[in-house]
Protein backbone atom coordinates (compact mmCIF):
# COMPACT_ATOMS: atom_id res chain seq x y z
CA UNK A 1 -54.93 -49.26 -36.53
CA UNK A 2 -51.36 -48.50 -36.50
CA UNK A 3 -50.22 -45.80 -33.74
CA UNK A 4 -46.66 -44.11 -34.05
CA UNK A 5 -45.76 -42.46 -30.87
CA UNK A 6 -43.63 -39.57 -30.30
CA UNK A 7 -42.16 -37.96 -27.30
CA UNK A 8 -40.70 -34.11 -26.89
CA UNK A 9 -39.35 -32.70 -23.82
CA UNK A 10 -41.24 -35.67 -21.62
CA UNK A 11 -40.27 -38.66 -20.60
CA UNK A 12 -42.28 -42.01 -22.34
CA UNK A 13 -44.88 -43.52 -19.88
CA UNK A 14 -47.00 -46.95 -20.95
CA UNK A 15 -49.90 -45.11 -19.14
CA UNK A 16 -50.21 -42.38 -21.62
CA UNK A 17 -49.72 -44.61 -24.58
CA UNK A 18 -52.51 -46.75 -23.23
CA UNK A 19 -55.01 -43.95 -22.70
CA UNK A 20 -54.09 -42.56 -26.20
CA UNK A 21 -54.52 -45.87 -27.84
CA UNK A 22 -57.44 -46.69 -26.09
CA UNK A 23 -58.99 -43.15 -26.96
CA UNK A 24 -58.00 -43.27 -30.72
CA UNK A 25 -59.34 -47.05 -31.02
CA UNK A 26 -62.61 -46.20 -30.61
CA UNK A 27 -62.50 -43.69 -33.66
CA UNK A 28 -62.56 -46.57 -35.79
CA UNK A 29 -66.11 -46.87 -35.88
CA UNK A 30 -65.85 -44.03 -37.78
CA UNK A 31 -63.45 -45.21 -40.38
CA UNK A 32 -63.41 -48.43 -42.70
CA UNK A 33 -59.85 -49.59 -44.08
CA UNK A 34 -56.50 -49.19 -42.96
CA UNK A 35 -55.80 -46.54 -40.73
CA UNK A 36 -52.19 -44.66 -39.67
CA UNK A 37 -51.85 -42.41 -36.20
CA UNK A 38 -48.91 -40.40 -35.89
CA UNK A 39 -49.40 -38.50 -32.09
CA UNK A 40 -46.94 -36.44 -30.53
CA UNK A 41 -47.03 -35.32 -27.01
CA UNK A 42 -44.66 -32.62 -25.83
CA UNK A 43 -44.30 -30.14 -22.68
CA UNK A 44 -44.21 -26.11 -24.61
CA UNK A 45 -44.11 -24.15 -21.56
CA UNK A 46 -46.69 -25.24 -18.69
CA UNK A 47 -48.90 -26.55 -21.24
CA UNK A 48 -49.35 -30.64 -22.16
CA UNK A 49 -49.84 -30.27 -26.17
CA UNK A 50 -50.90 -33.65 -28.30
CA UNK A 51 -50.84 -33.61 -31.91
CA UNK A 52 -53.07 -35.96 -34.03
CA UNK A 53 -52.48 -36.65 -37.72
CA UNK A 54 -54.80 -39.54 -38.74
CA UNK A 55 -54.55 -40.88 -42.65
CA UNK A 56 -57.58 -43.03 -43.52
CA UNK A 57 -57.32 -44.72 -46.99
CA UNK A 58 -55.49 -41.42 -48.87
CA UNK A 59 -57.34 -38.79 -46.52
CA UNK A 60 -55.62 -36.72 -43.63
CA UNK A 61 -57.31 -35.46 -40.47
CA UNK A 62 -55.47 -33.29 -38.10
CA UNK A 63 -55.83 -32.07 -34.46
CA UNK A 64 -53.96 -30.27 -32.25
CA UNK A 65 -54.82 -29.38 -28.77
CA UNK A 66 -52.68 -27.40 -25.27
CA UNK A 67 -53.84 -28.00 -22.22
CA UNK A 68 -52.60 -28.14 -18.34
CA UNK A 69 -53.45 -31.82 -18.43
CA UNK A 70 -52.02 -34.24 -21.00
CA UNK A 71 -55.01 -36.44 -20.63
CA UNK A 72 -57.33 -33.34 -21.13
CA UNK A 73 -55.30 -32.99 -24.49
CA UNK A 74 -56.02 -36.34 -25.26
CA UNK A 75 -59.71 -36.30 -25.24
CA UNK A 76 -60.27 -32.94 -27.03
CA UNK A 77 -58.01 -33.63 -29.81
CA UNK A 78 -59.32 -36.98 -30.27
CA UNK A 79 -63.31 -35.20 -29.79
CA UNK A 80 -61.91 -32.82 -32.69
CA UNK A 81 -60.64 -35.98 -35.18
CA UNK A 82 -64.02 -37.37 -34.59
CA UNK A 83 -65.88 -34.33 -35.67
CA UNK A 84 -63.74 -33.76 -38.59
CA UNK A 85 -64.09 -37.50 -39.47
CA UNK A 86 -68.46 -36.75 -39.27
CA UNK A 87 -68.23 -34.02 -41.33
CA UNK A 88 -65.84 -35.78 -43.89
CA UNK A 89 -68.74 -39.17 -43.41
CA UNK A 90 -71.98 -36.49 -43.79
CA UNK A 91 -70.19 -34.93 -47.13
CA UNK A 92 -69.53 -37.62 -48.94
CA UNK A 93 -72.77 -39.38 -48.52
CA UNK A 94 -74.62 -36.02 -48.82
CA UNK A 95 -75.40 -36.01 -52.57
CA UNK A 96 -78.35 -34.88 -53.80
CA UNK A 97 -79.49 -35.45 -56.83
CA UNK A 98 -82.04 -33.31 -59.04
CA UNK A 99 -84.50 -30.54 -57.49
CA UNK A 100 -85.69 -31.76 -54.09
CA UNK A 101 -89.58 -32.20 -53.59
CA UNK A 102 -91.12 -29.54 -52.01
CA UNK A 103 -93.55 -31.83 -49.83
């Protein structure tokens, strides 16, 4: 996995990019192939916002959370990637075939 960090209106810290890395690693149990992260954090106001865009082999999953804590935005926008890539997993493999049996 290939993470691109970006920084607005905050200042760069190792501990943040190791939390987000850490977090977004363990999404790829969800994916197979080559995967690109693009996350920006930046300071709007009082609010911590982190924005997600994840491309997995041609697709593109999004997230964007606001919160008081950065590393509250962390884990809900990385809880909302996960749950679009499930959905994303359950529709392609959902494919039904013919009238179901009614037994």
């Amino acid at each position: 996995m290939r993470i691109d960090f970006n920084f607005r209106n905050l200042e760069p810290t190792e501990a943040i990019k190791a939390y987000a890395a850490d977090k977004l690693s363990k999404l790829n149990k969800y994916v197979r192939g080559s995967v690109d992260a693009a996350v920006t954090f930046s300071v709007e106001r009082h609010l911590h916002c982190v924005d997600v865009s994840l491309n997995v082999d041609g697709e593109r999953h999004q997230g964007r959370e606001e919160q008081e804590d950065m590393y509250a935005s962390i884990d809900l926008v990385v809880d909302k990637i996960q749950r679009q890539l499930n959905r994303a997993h359950e529709q392609s493999t959902n494919h039904r075939r013919g009238p179901q049996p009614d037994g």
